[in-house]
N, C-alpha and C. Protein backbone atom coordinates (compact mmCIF):
# COMPACT_ATOMS: atom_id res chain seq x y z
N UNK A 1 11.91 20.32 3.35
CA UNK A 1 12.16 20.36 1.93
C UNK A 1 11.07 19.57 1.24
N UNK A 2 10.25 20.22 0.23
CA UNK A 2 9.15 18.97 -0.34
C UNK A 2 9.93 19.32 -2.01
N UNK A 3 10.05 18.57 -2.67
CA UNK A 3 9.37 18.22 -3.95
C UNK A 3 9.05 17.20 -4.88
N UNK A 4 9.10 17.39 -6.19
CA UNK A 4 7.56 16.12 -7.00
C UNK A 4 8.68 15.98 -7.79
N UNK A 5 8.75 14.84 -8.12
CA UNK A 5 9.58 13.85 -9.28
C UNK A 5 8.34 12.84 -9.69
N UNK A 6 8.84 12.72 -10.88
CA UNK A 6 8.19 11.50 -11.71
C UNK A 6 8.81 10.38 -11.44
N UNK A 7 7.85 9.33 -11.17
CA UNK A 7 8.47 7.51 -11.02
C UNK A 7 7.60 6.94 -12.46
N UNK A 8 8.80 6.38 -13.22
CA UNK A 8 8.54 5.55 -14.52
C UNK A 8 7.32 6.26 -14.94
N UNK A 9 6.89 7.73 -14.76
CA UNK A 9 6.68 8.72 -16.25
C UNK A 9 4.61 8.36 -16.07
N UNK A 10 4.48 7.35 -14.78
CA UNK A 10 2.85 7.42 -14.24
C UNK A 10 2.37 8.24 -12.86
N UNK A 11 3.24 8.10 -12.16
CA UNK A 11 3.20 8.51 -10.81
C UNK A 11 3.67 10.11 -10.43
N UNK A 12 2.73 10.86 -9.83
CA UNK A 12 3.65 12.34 -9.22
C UNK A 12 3.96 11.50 -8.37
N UNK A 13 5.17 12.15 -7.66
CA UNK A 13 5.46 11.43 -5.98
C UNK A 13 5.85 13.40 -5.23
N UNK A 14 5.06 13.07 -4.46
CA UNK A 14 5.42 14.35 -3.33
C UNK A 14 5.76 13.89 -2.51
N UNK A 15 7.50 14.26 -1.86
CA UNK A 15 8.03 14.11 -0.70
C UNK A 15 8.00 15.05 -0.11
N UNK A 16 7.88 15.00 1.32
CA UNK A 16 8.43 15.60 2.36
C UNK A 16 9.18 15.74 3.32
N UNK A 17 10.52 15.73 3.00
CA UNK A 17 11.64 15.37 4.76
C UNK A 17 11.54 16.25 5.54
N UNK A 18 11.54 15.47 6.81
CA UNK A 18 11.27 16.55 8.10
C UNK A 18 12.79 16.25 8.86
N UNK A 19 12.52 16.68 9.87
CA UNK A 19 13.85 16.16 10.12
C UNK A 19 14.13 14.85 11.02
N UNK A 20 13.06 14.43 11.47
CA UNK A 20 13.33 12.99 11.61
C UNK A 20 12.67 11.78 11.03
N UNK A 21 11.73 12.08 9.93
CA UNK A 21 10.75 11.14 9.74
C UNK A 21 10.90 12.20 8.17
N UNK A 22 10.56 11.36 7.03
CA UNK A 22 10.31 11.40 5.80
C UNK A 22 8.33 10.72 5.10
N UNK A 23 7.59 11.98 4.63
CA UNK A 23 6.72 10.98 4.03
C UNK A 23 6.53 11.26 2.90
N UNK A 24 5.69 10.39 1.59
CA UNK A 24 5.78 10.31 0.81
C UNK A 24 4.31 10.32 0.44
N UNK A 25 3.46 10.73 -0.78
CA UNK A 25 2.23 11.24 -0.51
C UNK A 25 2.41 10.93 -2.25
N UNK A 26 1.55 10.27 -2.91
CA UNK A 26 1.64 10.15 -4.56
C UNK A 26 0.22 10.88 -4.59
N UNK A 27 0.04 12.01 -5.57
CA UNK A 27 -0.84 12.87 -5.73
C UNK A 27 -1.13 12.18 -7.54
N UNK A 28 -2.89 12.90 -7.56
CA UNK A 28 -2.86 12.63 -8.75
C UNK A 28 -2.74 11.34 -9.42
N UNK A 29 -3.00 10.29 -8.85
CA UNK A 29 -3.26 9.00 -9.32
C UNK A 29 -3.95 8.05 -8.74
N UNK A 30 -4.62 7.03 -9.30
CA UNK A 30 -5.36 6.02 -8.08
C UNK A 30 -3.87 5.32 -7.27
N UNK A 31 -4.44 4.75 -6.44
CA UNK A 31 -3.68 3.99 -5.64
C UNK A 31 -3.80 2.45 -5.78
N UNK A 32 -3.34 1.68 -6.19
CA UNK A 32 -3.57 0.32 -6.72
C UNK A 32 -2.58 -0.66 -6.15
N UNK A 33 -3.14 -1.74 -5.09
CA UNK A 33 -2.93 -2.55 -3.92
C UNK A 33 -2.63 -3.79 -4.90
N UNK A 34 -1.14 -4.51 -4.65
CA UNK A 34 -1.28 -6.00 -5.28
C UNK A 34 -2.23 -6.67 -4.56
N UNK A 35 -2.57 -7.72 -5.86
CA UNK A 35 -3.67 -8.21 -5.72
C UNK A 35 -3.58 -9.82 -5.56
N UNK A 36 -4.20 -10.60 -4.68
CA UNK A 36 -3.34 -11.52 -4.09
C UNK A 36 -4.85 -13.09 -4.10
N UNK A 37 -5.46 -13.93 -4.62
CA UNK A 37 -6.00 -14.65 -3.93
C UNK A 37 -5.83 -15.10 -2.53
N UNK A 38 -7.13 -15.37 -1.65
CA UNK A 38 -6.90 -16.32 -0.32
C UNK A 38 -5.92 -17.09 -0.26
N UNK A 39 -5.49 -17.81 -0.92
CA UNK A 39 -4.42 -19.24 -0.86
C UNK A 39 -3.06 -18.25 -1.06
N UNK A 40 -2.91 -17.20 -1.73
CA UNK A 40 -1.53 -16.68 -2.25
C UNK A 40 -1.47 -15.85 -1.07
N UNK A 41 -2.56 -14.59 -0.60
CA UNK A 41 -2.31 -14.35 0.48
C UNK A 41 -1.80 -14.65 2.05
N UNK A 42 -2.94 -15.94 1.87
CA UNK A 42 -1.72 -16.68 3.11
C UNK A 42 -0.51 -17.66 2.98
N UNK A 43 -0.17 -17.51 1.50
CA UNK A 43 1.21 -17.79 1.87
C UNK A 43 2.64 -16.75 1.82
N UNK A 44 1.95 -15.36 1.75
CA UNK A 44 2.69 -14.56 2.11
C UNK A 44 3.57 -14.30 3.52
N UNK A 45 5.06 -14.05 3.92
CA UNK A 45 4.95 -13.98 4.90
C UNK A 45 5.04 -11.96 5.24
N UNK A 46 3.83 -11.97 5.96
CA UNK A 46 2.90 -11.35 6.58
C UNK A 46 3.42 -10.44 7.74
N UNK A 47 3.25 -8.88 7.61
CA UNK A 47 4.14 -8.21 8.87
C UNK A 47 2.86 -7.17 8.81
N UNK A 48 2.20 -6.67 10.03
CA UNK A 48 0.70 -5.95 10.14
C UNK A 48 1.68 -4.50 9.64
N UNK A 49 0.26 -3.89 8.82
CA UNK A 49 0.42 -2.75 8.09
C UNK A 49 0.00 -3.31 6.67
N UNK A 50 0.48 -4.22 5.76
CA UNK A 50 0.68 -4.23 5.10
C UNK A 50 -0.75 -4.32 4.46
N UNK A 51 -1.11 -3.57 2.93
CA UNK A 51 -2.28 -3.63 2.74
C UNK A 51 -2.45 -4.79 1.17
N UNK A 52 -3.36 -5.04 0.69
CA UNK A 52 -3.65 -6.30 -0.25
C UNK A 52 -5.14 -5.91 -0.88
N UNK A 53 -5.70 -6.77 -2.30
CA UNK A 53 -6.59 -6.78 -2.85
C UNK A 53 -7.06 -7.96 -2.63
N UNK A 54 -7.99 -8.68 -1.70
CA UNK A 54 -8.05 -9.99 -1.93
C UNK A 54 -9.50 -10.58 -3.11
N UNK A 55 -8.46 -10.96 -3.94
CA UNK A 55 -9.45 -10.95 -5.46
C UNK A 55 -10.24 -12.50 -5.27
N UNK A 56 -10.47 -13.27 -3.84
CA UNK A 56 -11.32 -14.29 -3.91
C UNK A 56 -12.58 -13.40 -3.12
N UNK A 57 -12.16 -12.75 -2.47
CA UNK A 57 -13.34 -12.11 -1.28
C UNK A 57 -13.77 -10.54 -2.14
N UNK A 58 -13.01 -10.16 -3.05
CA UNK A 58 -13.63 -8.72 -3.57
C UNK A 58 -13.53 -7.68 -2.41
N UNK A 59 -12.30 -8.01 -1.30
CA UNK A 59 -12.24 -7.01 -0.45
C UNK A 59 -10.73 -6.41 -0.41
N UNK A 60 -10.97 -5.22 0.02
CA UNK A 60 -9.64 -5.00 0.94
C UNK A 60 -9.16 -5.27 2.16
N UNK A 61 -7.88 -5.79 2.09
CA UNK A 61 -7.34 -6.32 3.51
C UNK A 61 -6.28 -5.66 4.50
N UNK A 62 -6.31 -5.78 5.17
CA UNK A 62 -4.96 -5.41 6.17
C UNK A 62 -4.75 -6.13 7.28
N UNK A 63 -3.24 -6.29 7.26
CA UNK A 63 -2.71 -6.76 8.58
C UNK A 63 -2.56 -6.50 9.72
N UNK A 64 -3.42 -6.60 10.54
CA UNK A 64 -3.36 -6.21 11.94
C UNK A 64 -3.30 -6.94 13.01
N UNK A 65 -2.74 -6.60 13.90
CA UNK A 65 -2.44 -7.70 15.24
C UNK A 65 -2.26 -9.31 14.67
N UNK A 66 -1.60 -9.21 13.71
CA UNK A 66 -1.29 -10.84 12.97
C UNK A 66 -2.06 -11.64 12.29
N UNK A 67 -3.65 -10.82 11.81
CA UNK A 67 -3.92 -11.55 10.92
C UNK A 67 -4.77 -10.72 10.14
N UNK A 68 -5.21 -11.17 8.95
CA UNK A 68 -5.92 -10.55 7.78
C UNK A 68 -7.06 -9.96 8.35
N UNK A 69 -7.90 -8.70 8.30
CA UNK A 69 -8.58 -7.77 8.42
C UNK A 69 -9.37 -7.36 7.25
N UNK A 70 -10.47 -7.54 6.50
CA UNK A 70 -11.36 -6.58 5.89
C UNK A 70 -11.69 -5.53 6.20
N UNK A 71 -11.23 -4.34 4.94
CA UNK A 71 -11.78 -2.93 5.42
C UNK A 71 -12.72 -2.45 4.45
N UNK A 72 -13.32 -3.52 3.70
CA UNK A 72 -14.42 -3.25 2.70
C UNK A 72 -15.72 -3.62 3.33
């Protein structure tokens, strides 16, 4: 089953349920990562996947194998 609903009137959202796994795909808009300084970032508590703006380094980050990652 896929279809597009509006979230708060900025976002398309395209779903897709399958039958055991659901994904979610926002078309049609940038994608915009909270944005976190070094010091705020690590006092997040932190689970790998999760992605971030880190606005002291001007990079993008991710959590992997338990710690912060640049993918810029």
């Amino acid at each position: 089953m896929s279809e597009n609903k509006r979230f708060n009137g900025d976002y398309n959202i395209e779903s897709t349920l399958g039958a055991s796994t659901g994904s979610v795909n926002i078309v049609n808009t940038p994608l915009t990562l909270a944005s976190f300084t070094t010091t705020e970032r690590d006092a997040l508590t932190a689970s790998n996947g999760m992605l971030i703006y880190n606005s002291t380094l001007n990079k993008v980050q991710a959590r992997e194998a338990g710690s912060w990652v640049s993918l810029t």
